[in-house]
C-alpha atoms as a PDB file:
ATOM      1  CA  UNK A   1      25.736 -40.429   4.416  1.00  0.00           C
ATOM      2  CA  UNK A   2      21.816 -40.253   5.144  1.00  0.00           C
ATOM      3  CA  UNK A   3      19.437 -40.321   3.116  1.00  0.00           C
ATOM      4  CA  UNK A   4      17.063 -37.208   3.091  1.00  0.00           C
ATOM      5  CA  UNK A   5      13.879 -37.585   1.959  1.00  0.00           C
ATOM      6  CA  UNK A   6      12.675 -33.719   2.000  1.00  0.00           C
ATOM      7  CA  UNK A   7      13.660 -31.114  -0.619  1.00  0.00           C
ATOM      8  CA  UNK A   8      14.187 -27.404  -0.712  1.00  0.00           C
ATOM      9  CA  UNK A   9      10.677 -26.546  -1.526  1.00  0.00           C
ATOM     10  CA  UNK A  10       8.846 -28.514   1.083  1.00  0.00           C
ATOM     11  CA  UNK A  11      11.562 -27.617   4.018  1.00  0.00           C
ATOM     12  CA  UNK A  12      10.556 -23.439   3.008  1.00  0.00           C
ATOM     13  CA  UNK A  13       6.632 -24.340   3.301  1.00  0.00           C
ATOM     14  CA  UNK A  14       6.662 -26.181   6.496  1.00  0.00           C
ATOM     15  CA  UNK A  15       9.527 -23.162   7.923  1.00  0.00           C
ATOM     16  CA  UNK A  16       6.686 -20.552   7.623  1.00  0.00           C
ATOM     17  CA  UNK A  17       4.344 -22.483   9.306  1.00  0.00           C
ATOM     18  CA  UNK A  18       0.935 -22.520   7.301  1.00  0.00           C
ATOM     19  CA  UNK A  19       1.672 -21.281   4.395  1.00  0.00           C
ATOM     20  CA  UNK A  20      -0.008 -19.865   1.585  1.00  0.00           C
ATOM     21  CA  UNK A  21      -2.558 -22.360  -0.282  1.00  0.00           C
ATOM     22  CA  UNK A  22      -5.116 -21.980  -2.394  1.00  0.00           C
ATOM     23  CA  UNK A  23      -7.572 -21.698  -0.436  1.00  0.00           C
ATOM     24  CA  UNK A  24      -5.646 -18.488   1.769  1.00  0.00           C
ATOM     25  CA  UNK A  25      -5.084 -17.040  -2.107  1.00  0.00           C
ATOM     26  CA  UNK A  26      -8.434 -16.792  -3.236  1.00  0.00           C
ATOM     27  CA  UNK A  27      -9.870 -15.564   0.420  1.00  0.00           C
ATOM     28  CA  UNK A  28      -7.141 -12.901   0.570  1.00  0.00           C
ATOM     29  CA  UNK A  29      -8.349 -12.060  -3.501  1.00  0.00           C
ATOM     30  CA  UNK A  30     -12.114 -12.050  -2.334  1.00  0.00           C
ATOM     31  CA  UNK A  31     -10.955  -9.566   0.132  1.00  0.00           C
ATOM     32  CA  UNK A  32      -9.033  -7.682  -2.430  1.00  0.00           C
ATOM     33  CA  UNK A  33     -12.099  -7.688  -4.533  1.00  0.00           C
ATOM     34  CA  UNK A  34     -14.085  -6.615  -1.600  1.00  0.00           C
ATOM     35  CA  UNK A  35     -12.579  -3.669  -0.987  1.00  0.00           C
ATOM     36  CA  UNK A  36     -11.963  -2.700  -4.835  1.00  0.00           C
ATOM     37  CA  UNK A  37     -16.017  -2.621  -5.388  1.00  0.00           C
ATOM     38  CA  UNK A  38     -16.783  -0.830  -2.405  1.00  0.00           C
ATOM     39  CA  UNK A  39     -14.010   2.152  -3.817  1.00  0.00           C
ATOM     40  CA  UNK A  40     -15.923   1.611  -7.359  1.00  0.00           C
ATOM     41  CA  UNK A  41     -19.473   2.125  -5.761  1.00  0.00           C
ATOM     42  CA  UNK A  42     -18.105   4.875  -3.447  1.00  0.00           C
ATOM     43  CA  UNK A  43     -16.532   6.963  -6.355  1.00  0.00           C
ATOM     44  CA  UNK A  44     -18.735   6.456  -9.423  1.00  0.00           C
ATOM     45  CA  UNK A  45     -22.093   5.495  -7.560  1.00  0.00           C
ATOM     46  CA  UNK A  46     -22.089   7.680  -4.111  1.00  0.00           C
ATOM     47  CA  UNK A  47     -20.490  10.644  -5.654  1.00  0.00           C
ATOM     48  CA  UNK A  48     -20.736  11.184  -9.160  1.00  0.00           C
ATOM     49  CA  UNK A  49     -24.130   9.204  -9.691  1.00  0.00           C
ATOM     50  CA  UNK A  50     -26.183   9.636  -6.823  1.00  0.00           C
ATOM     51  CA  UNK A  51     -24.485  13.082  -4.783  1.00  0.00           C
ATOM     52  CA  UNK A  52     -24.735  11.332  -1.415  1.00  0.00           C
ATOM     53  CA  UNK A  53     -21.255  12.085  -0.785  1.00  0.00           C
ATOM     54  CA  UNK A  54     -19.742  15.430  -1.504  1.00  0.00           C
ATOM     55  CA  UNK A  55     -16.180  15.822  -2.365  1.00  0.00           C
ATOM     56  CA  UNK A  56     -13.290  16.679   0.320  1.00  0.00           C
ATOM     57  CA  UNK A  57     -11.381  15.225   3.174  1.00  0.00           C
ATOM     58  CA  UNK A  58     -13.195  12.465   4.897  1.00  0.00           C
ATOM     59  CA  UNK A  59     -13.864  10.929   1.269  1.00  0.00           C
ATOM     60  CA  UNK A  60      -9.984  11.609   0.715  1.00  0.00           C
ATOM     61  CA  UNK A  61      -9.082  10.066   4.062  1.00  0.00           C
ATOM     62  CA  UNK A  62     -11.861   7.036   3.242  1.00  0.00           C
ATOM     63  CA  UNK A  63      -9.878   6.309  -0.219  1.00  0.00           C
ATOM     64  CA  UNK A  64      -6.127   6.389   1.503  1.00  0.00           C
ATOM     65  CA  UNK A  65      -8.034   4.180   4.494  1.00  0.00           C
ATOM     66  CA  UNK A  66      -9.051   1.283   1.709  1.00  0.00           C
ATOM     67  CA  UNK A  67      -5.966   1.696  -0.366  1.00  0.00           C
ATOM     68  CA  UNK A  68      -3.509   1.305   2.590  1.00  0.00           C
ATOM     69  CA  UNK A  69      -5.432  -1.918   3.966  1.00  0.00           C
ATOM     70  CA  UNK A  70      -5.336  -3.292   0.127  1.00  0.00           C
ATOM     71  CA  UNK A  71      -1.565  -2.314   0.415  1.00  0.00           C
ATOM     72  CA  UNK A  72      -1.191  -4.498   3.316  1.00  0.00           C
ATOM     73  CA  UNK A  73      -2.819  -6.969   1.892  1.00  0.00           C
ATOM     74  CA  UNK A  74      -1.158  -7.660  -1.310  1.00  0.00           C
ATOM     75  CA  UNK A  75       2.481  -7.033   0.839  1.00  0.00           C
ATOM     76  CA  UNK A  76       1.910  -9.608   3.377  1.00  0.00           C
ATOM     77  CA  UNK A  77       0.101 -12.722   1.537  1.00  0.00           C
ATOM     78  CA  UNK A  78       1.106 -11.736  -2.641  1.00  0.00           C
ATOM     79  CA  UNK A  79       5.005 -10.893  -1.397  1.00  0.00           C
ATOM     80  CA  UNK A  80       5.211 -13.153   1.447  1.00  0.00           C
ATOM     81  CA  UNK A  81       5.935 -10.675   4.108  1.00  0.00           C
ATOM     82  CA  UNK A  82       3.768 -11.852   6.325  1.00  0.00           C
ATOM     83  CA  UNK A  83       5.704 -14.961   6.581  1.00  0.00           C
ATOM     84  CA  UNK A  84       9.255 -13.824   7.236  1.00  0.00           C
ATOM     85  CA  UNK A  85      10.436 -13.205  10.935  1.00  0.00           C
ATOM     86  CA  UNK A  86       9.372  -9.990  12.762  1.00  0.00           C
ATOM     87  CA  UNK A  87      13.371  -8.393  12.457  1.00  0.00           C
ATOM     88  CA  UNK A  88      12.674  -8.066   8.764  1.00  0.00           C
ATOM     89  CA  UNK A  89       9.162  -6.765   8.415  1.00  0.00           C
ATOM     90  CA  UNK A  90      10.443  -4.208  11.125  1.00  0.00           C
ATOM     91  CA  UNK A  91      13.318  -3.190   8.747  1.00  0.00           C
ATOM     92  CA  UNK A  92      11.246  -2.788   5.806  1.00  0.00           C
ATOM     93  CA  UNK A  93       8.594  -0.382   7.746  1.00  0.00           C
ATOM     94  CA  UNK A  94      11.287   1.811   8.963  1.00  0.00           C
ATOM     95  CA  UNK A  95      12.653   1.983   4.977  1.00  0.00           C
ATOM     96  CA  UNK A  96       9.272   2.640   4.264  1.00  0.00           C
ATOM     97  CA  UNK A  97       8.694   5.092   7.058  1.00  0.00           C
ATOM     98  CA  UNK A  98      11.812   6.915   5.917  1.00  0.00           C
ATOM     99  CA  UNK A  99      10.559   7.291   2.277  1.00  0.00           C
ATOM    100  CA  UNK A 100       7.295   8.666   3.414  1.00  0.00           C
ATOM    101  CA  UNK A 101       9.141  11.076   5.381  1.00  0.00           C
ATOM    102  CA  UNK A 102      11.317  11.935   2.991  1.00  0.00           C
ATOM    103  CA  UNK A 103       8.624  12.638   0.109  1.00  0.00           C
ATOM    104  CA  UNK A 104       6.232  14.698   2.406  1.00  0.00           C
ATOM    105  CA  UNK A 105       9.632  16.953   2.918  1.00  0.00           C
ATOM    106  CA  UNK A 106      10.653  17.403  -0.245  1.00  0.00           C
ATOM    107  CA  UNK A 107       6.936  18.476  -1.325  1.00  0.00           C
ATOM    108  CA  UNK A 108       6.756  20.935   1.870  1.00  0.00           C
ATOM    109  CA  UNK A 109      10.311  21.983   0.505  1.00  0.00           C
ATOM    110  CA  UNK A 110       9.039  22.704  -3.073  1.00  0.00           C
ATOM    111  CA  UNK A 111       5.467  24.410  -1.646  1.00  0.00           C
ATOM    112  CA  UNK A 112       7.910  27.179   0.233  1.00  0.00           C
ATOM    113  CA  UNK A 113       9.951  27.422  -3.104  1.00  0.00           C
ATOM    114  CA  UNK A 114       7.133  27.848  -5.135  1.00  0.00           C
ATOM    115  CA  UNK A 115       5.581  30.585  -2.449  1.00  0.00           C
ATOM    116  CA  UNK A 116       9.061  32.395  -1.865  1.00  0.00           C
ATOM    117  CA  UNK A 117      10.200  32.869  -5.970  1.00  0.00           C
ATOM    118  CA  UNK A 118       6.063  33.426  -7.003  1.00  0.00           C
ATOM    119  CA  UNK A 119       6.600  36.885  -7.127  1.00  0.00           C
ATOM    120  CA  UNK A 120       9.881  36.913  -9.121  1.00  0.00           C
ATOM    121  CA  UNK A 121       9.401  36.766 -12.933  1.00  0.00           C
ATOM    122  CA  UNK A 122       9.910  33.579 -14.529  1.00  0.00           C
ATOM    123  CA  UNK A 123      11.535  34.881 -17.893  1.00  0.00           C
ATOM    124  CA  UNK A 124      12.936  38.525 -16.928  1.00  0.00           C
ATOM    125  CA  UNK A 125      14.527  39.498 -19.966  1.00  0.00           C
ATOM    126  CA  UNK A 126      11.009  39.607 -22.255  1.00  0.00           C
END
């Protein structure tokens, strides 16, 4: 029989190639951080404080922009995703892909239900 020196643990870290150290946690939490107080000083300083920025789209678009990039962020270093092979993190963007899809036609789906029965009563018998 031989003798193996390595364990479990130590064949998984060297398998994804660098890894996830300390040092990788706390820059990926700086840049968490980062983008968390610019979002604070855009909503409660730039808007409500000051009125540089006026309510609507672009700021709508601006918040979705930061919160997807801190999405990525926390799914590829905090759940590892950026480590596994390419197959997988191609299967779990077309799951995800499919549940966006799904949830923008369901609420398309209820908008027309809402518009078509609007003008029918919504207790008739009173």
């Amino acid at each position: 029989m031989a003798n193996h020196d390595h364990t479990l643990d130590t064949h998984d870290a060297h398998a994804h190639g660098e890894g996830l150290d300390t040092k990788r946690i706390w820059q990926v939490f700086g840049i968490l951080l980062f983008l968390t107080a610019i979002e604070f000083l855009v909503a409660l300083g730039f808007v409500h404080h000051w009125g540089i920025v006026q309510k609507g789209i672009a700021l709508n678009i601006f918040y979705i922009v930061l919160t997807i990039i801190k999405a990525y962020y926390i799914v590829a270093y905090f759940m590892h995703l950026k480590f596994e092979k390419k197959s997988f993190i191609v299967c779990c963007l077309v799951v995800f892909l499919f549940i966006i899809y799904f949830i923008v036609l369901m609420l398309l789906e209820g908008h027309y239900l809402l518009g078509d029965m609007n003008h029918q009563p919504v207790f008739p018998n009173k």
